[in-house]
N, C-alpha and C. Protein backbone atom coordinates (compact mmCIF):
# COMPACT_ATOMS: atom_id res chain seq x y z
N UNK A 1 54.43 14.59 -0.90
CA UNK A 1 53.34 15.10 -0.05
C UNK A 1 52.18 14.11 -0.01
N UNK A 2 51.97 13.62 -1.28
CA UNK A 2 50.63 12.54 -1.24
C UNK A 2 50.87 11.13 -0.74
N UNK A 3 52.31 11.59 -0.71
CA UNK A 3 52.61 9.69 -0.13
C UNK A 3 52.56 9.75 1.49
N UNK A 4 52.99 10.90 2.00
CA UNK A 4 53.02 10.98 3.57
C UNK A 4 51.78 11.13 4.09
N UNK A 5 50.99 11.98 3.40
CA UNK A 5 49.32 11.73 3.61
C UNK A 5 48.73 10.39 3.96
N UNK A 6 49.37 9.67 2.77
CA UNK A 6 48.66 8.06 2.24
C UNK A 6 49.02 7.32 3.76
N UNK A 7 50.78 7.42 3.90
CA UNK A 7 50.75 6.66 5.10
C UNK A 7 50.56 6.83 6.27
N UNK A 8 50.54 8.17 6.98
CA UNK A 8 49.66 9.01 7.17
C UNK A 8 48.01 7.75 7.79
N UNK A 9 47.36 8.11 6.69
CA UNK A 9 46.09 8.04 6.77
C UNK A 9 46.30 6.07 7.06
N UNK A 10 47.18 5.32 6.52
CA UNK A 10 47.06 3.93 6.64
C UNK A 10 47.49 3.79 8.07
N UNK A 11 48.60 4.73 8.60
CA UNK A 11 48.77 4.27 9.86
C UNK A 11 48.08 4.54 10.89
N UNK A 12 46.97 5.25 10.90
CA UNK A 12 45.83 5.66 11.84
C UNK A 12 44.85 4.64 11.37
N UNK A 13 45.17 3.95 10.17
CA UNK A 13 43.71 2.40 9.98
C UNK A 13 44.47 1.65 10.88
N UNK A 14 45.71 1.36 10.83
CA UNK A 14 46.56 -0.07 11.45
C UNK A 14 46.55 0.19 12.87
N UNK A 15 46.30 1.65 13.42
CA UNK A 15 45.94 1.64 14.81
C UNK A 15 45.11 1.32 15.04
N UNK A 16 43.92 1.90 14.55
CA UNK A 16 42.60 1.65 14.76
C UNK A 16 42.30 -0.06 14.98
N UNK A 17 42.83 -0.83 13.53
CA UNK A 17 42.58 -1.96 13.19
C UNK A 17 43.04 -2.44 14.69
N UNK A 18 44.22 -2.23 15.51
CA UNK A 18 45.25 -2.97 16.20
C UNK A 18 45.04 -3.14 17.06
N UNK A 19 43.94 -1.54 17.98
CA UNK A 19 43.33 -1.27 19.27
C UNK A 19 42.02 -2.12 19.00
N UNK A 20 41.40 -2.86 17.88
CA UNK A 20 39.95 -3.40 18.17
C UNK A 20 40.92 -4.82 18.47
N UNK A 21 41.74 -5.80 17.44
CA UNK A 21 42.12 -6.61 17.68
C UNK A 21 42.78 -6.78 19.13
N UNK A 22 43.17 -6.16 20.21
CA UNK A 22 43.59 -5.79 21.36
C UNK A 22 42.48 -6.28 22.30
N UNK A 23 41.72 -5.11 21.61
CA UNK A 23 40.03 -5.14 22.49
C UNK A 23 39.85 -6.80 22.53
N UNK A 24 39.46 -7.55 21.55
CA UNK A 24 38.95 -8.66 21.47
C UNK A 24 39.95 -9.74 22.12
N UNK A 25 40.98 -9.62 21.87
CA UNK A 25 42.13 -10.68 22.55
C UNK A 25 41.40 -10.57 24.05
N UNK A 26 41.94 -9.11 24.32
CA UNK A 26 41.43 -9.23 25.93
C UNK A 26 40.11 -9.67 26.23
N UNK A 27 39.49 -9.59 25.55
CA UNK A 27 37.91 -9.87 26.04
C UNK A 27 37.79 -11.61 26.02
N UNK A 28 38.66 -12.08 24.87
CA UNK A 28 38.43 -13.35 24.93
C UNK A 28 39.42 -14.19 26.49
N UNK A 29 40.69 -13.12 26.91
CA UNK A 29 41.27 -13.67 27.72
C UNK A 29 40.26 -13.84 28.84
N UNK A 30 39.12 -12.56 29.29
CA UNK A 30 38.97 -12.46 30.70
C UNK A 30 37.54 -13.15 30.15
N UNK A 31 37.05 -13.63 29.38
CA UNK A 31 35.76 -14.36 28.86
C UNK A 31 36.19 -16.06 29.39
N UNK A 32 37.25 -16.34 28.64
CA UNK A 32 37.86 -17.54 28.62
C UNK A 32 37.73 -18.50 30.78
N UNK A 33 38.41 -17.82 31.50
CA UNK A 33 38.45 -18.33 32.86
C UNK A 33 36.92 -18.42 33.58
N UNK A 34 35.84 -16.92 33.20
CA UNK A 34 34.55 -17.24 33.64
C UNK A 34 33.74 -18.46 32.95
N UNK A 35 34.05 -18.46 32.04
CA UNK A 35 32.98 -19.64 31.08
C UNK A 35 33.89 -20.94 31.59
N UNK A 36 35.10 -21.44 31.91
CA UNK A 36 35.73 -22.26 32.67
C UNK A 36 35.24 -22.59 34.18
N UNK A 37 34.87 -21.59 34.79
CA UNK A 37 34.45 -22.11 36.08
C UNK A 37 32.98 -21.85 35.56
């Protein structure tokens, strides 16, 4: 029970963590072509 909790609770960090790293990729993709021209 405490282990399904545990992963559980780690796999809602590794989303979390996954959707900011996401965020930032993209931001650097559509950052990247304006600062180019």
């Amino acid at each position: 029970m405490v282990d399904s909790l545990y992963l559980l609770f780690l796999n809602r960090q590794w989303n979390l963590f996954f959707q900011i790293f996401q965020f930032f990729l993209l931001n650097e993709n559509i950052s990247k072509p304006k600062s180019a021209k």
